[in-house]
Protein backbone atom coordinates (compact mmCIF):
# COMPACT_ATOMS: atom_id res chain seq x y z
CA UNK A 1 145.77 147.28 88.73
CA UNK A 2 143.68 150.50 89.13
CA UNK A 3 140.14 149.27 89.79
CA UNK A 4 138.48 152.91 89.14
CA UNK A 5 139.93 155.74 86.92
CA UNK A 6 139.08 159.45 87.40
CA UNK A 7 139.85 161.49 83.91
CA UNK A 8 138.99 164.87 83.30
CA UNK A 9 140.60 167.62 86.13
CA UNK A 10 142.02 170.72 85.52
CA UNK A 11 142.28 174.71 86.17
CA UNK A 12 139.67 176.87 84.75
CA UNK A 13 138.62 180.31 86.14
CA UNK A 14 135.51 181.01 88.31
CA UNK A 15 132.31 180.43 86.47
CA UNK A 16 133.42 177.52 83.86
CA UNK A 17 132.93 173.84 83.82
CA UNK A 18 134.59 171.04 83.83
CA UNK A 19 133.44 167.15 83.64
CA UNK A 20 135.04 164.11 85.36
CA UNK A 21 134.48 160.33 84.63
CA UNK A 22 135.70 157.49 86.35
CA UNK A 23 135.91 154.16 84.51
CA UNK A 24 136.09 150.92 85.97
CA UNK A 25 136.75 147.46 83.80
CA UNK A 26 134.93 145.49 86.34
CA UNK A 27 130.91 145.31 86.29
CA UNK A 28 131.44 143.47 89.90
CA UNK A 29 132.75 147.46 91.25
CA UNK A 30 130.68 149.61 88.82
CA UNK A 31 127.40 147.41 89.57
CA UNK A 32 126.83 149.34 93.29
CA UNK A 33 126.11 152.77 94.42
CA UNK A 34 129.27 154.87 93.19
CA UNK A 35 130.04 158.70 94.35
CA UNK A 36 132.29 161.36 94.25
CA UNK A 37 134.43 163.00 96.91
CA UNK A 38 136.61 165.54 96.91
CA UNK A 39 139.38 166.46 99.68
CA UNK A 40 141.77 169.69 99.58
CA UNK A 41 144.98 169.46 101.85
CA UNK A 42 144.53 169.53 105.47
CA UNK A 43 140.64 168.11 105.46
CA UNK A 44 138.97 165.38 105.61
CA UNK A 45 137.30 164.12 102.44
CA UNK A 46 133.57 165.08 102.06
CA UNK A 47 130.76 163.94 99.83
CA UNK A 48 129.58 165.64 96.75
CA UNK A 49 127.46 163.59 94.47
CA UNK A 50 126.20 159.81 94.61
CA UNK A 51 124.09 157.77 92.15
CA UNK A 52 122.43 154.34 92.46
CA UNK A 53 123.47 151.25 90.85
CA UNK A 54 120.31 151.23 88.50
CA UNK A 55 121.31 155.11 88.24
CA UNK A 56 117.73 156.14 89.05
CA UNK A 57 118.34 157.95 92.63
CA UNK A 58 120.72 160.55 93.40
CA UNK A 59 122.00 162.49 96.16
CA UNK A 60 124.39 165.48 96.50
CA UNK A 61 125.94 167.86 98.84
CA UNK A 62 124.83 171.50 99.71
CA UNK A 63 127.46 173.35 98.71
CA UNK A 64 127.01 171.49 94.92
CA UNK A 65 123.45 171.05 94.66
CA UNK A 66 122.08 173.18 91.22
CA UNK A 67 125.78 173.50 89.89
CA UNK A 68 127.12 169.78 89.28
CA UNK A 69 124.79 166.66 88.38
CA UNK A 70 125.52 163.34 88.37
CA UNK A 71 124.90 160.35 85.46
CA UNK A 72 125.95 156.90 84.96
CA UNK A 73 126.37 154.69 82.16
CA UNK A 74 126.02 151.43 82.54
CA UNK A 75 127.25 150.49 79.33
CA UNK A 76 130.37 151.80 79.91
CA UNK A 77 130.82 151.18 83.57
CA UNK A 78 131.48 155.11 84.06
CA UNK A 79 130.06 157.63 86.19
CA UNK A 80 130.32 161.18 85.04
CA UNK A 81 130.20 164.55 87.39
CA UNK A 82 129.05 167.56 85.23
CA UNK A 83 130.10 170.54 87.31
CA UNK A 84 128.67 173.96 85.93
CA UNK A 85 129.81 177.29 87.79
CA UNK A 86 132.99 176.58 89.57
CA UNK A 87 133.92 178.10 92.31
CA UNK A 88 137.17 178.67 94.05
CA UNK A 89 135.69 176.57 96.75
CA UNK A 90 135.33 174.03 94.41
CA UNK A 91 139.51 173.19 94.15
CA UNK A 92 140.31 169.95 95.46
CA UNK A 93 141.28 166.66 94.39
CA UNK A 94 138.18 164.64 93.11
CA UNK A 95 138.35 160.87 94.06
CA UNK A 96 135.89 158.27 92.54
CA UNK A 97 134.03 155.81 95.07
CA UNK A 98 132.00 152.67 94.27
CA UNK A 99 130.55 151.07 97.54
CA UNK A 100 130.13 151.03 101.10
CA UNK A 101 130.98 155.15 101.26
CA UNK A 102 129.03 156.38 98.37
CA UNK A 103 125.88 153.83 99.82
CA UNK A 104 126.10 155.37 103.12
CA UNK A 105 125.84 159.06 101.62
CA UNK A 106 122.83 157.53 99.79
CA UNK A 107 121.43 155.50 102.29
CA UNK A 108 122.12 156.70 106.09
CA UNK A 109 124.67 155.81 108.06
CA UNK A 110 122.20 153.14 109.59
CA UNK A 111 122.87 151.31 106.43
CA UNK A 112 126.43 151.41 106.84
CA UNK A 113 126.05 149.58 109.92
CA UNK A 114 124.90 146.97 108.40
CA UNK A 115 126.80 146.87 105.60
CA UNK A 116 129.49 147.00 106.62
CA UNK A 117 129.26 143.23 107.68
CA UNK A 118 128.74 141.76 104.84
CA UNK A 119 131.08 140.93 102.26
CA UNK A 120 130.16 142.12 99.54
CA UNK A 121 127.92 145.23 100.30
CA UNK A 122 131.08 146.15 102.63
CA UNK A 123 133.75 146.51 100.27
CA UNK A 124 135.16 150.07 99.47
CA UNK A 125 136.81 151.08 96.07
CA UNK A 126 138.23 154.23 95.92
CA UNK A 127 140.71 155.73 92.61
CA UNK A 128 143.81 157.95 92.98
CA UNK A 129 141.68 161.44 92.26
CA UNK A 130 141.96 164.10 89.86
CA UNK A 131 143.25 167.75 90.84
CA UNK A 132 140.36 170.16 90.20
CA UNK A 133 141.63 173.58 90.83
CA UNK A 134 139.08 176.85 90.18
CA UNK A 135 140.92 180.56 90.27
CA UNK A 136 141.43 183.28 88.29
């Protein structure tokens, strides 16, 4: 069983939007810092966007920062990523995180080290991705 779900990828041209969500049926997974990565062939994956549990602090990369934004809804246990001015740049596939990974984007790796000891705060959950691809 899929623990999270990423909806919402496709091809537009340079300039557009898009929006992804990830949904997760469990409030044990959604209930933690979550995040989105993204990963093109070849690379590793890198960070673009992370968001508290309580959805009040969030962090993203560089090469996003003014052109995607981050929300949760806690409702719905789903975490949206608004991305506004594509680039070509931008194509990759988009995974979902909840976890140890999105908390160590958020929190410093010196978290991580700790964290990554513990049971619960240690536990990684990742979704399959969804193919974002920006040309024209």
């Amino acid at each position: 069983q899929d623990q999270l779900v990423e909806s919402g990828g496709g091809s537009v041209q340079p300039g557009e939007s898009l929006k992804l969500s990830c949904t997760t049926s469990s409030s044990r997974i959604s209930d933690r810092v979550m995040g989105w990565f993204r990963q093109v062939p070849g690379k590793e994956r890198e960070f673009v966007a992370c968001i508290s549990a309580d959805a009040v602090r969030s962090k993203y990369a560089d090469s996003v920062e003014g052109r995607f934004s981050i929300s949760k809804d806690k409702a719905r246990n789903t975490i949206s990523l608004q991305m506004n001015r594509l680039e070509p740049e931008d194509t990759a596939r988009y995974y979902c995180n909840a976890g140890l990974r999105s908390a160590t984007e958020l929190f410093g790796p010196a978290f991580a080290s700790i964290a990554q000891k513990d049971p619960y705060y240690g536990e990684d959950y990742w979704g399959k991705g969804t193919l974002v691809s920006v040309s024209s």
